[in-house]
PDB file of N, CA and C in Angstrom:
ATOM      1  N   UNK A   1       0.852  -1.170   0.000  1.00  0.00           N
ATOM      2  CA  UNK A   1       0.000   0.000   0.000  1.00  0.00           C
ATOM      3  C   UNK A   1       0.892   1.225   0.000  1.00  0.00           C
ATOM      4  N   UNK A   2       0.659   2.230  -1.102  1.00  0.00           N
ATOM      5  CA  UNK A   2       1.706   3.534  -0.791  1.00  0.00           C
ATOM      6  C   UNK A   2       1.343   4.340   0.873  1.00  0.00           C
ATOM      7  N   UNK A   3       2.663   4.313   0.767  1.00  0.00           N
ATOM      8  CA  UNK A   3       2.798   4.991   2.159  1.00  0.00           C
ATOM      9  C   UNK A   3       3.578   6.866   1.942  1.00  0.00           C
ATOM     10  N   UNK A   4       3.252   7.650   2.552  1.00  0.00           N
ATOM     11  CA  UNK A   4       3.894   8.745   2.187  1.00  0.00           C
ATOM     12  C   UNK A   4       4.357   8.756   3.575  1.00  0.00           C
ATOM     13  N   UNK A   5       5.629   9.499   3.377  1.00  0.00           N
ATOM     14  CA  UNK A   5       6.700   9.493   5.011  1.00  0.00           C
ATOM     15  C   UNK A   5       6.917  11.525   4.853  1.00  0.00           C
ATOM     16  N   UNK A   6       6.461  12.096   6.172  1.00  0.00           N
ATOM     17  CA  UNK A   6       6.859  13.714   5.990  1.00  0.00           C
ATOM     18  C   UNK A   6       7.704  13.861   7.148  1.00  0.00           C
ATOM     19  N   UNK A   7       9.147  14.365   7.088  1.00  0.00           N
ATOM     20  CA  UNK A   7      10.021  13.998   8.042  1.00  0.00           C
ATOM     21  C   UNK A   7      10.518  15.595   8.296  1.00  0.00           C
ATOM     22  N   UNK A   8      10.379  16.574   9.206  1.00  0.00           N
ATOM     23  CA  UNK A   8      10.659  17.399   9.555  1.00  0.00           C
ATOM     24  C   UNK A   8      12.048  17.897  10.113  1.00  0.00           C
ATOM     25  N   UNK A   9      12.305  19.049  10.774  1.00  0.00           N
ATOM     26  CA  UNK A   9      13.716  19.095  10.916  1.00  0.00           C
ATOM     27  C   UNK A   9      13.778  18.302  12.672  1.00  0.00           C
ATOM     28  N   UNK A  10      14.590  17.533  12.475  1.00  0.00           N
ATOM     29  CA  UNK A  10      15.064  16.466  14.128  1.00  0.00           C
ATOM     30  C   UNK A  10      15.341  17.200  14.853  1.00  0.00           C
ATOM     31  N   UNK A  11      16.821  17.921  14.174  1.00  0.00           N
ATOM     32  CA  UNK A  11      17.937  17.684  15.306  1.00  0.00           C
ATOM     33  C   UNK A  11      18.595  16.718  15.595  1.00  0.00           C
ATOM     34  N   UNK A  12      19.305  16.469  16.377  1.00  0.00           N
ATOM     35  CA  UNK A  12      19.656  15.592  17.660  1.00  0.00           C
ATOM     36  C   UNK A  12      18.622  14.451  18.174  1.00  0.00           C
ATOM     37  N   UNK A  13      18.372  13.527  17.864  1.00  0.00           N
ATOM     38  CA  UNK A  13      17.535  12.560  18.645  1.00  0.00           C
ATOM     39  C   UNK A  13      18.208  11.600  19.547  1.00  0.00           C
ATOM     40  N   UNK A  14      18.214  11.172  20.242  1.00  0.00           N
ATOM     41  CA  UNK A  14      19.308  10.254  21.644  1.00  0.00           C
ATOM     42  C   UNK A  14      18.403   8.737  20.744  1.00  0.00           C
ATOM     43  N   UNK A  15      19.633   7.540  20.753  1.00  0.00           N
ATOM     44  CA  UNK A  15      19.170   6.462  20.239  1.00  0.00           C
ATOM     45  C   UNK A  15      18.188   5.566  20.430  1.00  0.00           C
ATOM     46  N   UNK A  16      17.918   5.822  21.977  1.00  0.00           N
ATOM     47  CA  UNK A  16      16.527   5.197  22.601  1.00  0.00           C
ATOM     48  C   UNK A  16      15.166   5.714  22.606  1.00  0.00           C
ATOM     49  N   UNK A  17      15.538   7.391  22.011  1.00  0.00           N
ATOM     50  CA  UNK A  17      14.112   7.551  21.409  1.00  0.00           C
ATOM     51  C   UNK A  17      13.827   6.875  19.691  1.00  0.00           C
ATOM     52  N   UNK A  18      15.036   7.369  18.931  1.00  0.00           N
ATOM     53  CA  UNK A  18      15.087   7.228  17.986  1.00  0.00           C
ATOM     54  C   UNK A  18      14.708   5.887  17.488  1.00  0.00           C
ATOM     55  N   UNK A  19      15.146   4.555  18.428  1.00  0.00           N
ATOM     56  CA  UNK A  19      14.993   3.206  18.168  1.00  0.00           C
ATOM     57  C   UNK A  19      13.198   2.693  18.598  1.00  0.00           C
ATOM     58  N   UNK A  20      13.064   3.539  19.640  1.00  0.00           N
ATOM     59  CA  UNK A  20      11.288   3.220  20.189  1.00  0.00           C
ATOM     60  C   UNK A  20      10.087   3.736  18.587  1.00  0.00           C
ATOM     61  N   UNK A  21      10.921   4.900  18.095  1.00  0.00           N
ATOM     62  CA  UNK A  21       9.993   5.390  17.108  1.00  0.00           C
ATOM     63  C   UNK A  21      10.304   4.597  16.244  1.00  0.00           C
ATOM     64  N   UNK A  22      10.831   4.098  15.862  1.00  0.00           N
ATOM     65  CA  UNK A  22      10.842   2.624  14.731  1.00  0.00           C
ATOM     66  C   UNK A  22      10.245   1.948  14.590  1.00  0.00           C
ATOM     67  N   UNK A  23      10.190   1.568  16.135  1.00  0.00           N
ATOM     68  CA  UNK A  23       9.639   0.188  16.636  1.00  0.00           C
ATOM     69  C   UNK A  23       8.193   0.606  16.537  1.00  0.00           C
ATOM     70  N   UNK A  24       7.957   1.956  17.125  1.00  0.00           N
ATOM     71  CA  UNK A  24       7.007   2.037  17.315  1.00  0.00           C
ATOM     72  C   UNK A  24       5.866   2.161  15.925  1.00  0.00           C
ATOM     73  N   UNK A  25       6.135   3.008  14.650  1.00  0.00           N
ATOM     74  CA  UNK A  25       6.135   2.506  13.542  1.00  0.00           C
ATOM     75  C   UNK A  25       6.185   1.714  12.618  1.00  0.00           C
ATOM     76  N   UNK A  26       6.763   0.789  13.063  1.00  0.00           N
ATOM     77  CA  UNK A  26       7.103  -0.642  12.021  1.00  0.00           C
ATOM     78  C   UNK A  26       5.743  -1.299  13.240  1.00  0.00           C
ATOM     79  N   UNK A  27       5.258  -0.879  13.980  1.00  0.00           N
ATOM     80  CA  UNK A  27       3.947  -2.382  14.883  1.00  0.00           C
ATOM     81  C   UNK A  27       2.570  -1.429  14.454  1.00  0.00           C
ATOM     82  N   UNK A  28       2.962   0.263  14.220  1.00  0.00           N
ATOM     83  CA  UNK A  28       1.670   0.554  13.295  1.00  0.00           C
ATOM     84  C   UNK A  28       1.422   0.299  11.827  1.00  0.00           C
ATOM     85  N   UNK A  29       2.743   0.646  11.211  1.00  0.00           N
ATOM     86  CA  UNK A  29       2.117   0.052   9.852  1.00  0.00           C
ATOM     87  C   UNK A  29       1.759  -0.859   9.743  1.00  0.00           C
ATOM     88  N   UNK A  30       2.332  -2.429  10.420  1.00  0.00           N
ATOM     89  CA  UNK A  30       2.026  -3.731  10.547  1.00  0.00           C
ATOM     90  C   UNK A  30       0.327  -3.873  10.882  1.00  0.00           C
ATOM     91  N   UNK A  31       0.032  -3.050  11.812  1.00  0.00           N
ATOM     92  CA  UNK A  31      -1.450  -3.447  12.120  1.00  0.00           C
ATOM     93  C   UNK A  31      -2.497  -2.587  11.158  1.00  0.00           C
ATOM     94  N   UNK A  32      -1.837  -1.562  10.597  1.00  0.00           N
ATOM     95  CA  UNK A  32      -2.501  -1.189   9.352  1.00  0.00           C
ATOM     96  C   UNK A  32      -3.071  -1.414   8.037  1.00  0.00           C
ATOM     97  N   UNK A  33      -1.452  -2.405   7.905  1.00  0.00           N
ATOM     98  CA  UNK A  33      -1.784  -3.446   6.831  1.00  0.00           C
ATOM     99  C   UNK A  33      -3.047  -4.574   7.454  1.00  0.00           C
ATOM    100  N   UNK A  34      -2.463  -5.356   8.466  1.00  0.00           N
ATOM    101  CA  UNK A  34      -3.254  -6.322   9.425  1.00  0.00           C
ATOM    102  C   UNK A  34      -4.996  -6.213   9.272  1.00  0.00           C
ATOM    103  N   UNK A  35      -5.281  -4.903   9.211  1.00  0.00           N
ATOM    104  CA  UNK A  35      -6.387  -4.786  10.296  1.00  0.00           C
ATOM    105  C   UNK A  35      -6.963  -3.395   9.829  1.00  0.00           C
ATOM    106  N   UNK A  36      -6.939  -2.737   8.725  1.00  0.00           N
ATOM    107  CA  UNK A  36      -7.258  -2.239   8.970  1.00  0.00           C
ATOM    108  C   UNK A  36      -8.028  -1.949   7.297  1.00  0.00           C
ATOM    109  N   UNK A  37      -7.704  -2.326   6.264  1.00  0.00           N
ATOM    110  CA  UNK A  37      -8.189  -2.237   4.638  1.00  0.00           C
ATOM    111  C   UNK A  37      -8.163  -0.727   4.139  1.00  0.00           C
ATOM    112  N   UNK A  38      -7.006  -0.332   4.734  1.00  0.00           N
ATOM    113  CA  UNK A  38      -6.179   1.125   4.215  1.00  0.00           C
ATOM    114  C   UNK A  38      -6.107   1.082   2.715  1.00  0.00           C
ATOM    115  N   UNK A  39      -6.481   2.302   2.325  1.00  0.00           N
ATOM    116  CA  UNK A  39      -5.881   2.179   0.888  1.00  0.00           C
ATOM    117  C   UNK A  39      -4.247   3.067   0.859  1.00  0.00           C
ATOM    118  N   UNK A  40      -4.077   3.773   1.896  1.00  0.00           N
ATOM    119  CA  UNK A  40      -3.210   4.652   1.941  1.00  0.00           C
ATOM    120  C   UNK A  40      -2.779   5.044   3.135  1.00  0.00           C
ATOM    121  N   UNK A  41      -1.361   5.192   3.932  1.00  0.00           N
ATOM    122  CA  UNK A  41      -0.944   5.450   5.253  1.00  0.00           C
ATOM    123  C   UNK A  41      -0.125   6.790   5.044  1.00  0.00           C
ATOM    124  N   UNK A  42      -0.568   7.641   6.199  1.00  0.00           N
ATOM    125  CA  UNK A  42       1.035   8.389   5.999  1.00  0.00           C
ATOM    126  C   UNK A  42       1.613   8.367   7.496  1.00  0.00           C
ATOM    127  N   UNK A  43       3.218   8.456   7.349  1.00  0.00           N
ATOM    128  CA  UNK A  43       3.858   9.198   8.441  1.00  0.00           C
ATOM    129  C   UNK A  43       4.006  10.333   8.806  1.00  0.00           C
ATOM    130  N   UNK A  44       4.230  10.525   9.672  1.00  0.00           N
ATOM    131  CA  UNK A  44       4.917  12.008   9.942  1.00  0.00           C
ATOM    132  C   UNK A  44       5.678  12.087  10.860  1.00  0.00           C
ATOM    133  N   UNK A  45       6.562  12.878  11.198  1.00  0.00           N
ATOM    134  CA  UNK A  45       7.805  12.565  12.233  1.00  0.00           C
ATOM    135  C   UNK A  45       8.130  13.686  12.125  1.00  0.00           C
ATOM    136  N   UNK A  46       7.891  14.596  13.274  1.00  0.00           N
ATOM    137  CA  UNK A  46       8.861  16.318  13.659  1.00  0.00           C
ATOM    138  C   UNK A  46       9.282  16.471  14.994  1.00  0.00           C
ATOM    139  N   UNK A  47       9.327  17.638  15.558  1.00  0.00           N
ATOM    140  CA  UNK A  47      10.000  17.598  17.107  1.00  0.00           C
ATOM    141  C   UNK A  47       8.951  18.759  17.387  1.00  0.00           C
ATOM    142  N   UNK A  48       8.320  18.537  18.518  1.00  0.00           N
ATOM    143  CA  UNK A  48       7.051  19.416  19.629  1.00  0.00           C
ATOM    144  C   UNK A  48       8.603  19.965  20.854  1.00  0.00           C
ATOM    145  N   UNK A  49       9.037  21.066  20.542  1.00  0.00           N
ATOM    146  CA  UNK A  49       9.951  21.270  21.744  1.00  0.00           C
ATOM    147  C   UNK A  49      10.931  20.290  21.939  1.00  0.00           C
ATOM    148  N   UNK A  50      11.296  20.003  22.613  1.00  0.00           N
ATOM    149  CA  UNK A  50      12.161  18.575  23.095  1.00  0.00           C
ATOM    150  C   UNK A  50      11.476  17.465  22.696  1.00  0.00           C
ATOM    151  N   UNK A  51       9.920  17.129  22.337  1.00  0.00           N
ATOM    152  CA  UNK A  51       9.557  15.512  22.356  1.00  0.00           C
ATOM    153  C   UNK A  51       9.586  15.677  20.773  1.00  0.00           C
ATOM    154  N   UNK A  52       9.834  14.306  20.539  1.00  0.00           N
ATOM    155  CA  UNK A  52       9.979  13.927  19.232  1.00  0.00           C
ATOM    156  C   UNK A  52       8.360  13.028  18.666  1.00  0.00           C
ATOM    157  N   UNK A  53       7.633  14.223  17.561  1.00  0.00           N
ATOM    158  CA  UNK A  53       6.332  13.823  17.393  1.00  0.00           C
ATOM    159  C   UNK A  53       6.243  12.632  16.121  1.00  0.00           C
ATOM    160  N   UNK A  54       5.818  11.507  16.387  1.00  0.00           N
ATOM    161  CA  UNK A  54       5.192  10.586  15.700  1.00  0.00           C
ATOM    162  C   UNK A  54       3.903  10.564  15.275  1.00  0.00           C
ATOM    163  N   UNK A  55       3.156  10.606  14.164  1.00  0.00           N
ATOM    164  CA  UNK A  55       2.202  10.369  13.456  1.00  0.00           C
ATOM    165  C   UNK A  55       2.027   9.131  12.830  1.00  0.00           C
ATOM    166  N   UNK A  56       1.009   8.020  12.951  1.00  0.00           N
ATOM    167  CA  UNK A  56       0.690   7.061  11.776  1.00  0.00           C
ATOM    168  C   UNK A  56      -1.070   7.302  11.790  1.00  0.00           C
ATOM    169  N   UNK A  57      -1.288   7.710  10.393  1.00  0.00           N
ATOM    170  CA  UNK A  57      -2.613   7.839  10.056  1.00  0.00           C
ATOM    171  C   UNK A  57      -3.113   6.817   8.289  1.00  0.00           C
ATOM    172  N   UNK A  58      -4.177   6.572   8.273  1.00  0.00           N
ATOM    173  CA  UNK A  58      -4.531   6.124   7.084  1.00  0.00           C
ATOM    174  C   UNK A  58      -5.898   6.224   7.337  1.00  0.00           C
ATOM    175  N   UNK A  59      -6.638   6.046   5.887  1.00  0.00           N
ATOM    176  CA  UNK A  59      -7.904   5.843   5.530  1.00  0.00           C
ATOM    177  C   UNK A  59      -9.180   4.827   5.345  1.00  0.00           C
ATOM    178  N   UNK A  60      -8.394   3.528   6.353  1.00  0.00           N
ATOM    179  CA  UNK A  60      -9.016   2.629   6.737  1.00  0.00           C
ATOM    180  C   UNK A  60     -10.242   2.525   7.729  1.00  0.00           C
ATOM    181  N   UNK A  61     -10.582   1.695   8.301  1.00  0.00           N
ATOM    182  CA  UNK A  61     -11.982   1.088   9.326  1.00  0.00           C
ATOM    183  C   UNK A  61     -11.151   1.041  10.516  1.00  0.00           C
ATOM    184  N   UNK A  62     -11.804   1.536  11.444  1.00  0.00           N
ATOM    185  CA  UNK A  62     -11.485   1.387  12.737  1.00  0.00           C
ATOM    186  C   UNK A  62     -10.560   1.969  13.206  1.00  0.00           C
ATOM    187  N   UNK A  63     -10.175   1.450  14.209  1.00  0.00           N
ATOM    188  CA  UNK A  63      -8.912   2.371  15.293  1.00  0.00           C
ATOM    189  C   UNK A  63      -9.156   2.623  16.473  1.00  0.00           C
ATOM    190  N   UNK A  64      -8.049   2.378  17.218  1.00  0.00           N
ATOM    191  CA  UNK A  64      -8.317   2.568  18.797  1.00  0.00           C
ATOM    192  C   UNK A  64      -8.457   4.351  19.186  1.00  0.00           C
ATOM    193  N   UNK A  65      -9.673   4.241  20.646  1.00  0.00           N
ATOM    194  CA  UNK A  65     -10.273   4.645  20.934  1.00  0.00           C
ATOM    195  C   UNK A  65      -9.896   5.129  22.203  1.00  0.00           C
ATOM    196  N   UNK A  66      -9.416   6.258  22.922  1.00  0.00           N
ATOM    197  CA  UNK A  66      -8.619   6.611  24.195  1.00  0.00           C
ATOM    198  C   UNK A  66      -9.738   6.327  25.195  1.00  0.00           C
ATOM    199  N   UNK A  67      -9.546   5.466  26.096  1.00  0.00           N
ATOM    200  CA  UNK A  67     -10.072   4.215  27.330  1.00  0.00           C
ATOM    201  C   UNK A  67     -11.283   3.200  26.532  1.00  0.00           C
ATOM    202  N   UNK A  68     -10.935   3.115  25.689  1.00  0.00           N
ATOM    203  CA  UNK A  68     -11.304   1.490  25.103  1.00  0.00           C
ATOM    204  C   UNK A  68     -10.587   0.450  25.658  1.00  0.00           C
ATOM    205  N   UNK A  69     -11.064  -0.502  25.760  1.00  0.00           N
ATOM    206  CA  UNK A  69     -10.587  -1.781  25.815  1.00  0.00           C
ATOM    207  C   UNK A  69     -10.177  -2.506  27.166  1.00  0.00           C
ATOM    208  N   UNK A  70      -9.471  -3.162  27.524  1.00  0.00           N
ATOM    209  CA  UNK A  70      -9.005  -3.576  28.414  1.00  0.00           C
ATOM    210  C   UNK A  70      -8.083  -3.265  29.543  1.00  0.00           C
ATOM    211  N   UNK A  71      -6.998  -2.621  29.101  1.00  0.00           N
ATOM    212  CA  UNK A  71      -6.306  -2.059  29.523  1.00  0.00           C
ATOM    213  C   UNK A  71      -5.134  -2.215  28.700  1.00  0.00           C
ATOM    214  N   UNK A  72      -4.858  -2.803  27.617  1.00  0.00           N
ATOM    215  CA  UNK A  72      -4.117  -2.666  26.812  1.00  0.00           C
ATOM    216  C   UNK A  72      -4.228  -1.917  25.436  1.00  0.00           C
ATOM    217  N   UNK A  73      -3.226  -1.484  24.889  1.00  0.00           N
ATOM    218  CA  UNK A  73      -2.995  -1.274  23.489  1.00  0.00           C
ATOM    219  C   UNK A  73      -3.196   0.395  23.506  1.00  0.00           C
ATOM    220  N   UNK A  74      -4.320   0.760  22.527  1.00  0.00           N
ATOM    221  CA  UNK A  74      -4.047   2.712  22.816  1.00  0.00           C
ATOM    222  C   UNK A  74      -4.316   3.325  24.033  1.00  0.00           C
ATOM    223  N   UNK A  75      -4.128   4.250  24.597  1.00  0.00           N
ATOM    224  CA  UNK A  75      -4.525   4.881  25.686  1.00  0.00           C
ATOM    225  C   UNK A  75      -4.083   5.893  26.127  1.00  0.00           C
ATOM    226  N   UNK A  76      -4.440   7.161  26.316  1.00  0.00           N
ATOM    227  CA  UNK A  76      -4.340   8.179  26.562  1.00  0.00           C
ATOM    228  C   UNK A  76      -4.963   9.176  27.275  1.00  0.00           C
ATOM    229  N   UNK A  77      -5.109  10.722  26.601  1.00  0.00           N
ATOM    230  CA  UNK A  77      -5.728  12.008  27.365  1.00  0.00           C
ATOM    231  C   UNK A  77      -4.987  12.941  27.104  1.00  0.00           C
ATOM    232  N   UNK A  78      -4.157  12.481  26.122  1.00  0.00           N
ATOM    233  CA  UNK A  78      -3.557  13.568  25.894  1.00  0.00           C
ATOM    234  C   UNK A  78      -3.699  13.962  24.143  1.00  0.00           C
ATOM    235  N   UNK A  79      -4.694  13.810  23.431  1.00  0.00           N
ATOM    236  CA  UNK A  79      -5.198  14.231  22.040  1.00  0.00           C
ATOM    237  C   UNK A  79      -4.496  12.674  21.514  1.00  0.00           C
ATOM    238  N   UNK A  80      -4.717  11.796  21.838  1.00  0.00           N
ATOM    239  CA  UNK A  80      -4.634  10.419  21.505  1.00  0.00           C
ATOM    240  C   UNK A  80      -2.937  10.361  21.784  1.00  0.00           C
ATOM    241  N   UNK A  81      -2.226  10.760  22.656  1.00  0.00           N
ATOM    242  CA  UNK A  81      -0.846  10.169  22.875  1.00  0.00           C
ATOM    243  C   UNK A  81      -1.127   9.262  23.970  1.00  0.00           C
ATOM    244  N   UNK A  82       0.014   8.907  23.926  1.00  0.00           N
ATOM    245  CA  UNK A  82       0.946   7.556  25.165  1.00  0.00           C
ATOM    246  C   UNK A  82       1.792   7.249  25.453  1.00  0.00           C
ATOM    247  N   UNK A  83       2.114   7.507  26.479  1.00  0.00           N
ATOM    248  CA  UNK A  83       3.730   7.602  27.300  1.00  0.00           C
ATOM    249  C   UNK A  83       4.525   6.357  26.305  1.00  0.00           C
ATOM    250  N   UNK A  84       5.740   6.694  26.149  1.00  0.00           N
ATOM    251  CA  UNK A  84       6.566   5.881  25.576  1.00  0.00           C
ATOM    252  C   UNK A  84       7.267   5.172  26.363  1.00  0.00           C
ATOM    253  N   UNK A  85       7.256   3.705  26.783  1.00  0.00           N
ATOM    254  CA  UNK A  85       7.517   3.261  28.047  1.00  0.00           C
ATOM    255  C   UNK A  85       9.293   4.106  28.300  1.00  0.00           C
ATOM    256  N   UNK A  86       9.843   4.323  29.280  1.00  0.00           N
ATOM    257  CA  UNK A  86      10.794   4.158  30.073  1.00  0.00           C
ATOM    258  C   UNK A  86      11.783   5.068  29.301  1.00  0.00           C
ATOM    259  N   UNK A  87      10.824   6.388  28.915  1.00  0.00           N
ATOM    260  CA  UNK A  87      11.528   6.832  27.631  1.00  0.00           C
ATOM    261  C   UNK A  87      11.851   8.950  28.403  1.00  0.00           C
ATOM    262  N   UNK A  88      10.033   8.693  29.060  1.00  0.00           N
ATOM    263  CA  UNK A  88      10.114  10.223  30.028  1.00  0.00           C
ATOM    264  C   UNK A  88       9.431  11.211  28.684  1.00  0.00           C
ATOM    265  N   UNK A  89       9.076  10.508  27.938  1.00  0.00           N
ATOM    266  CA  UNK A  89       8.438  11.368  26.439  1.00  0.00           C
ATOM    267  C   UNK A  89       7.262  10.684  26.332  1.00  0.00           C
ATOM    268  N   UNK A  90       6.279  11.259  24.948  1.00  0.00           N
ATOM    269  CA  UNK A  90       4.660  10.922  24.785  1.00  0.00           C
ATOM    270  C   UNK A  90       4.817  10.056  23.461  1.00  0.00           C
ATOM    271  N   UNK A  91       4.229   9.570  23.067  1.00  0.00           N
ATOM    272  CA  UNK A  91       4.153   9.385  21.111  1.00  0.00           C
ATOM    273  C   UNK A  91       2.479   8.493  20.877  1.00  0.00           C
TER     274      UNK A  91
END
């Protein structure tokens, strides 16, 4: 599925953020493809002050819902963010 990537100016990113936003990207596109009958995804990736902002959006069905579910998977209160475990940042 085309994906468009919009990558803003960084800076400096420290490797353990830099490696979580990967990760954290490569388990959304995965469930995008998975789960979701996208015709189209985009990224986006800039810096909010010091935190480093992640975007994955597409034009598919569904999507988690801030205090849906169980207690796993999205969750937030903060305009759909979530602490990045063990990181002291949002994404």
């Amino acid at each position: 599925m085309p994906c468009r990537v919009r990558v803003g100016e960084l800076g400096v990113v420290p490797l353990s953020v830099e490696s979580a936003a990967y990760f954290t990207v490569a388990e959304a596109l995965t469930n995008v493809a998975k789960h979701s009958g996208a015709q189209h995804v985009e990224v986006a990736v800039d810096r909010a002050g010091p935190l480093l902002r992640v975007q994955v959006s597409d034009d598919g069905k569904g999507g988690a819902r801030d205090g849906a579910g169980t207690g796993g998977g999205h969750r937030g209160g903060r305009g759909g963010q979530a602490p990045a475990a063990g990181l002291g940042s949002w994404c």
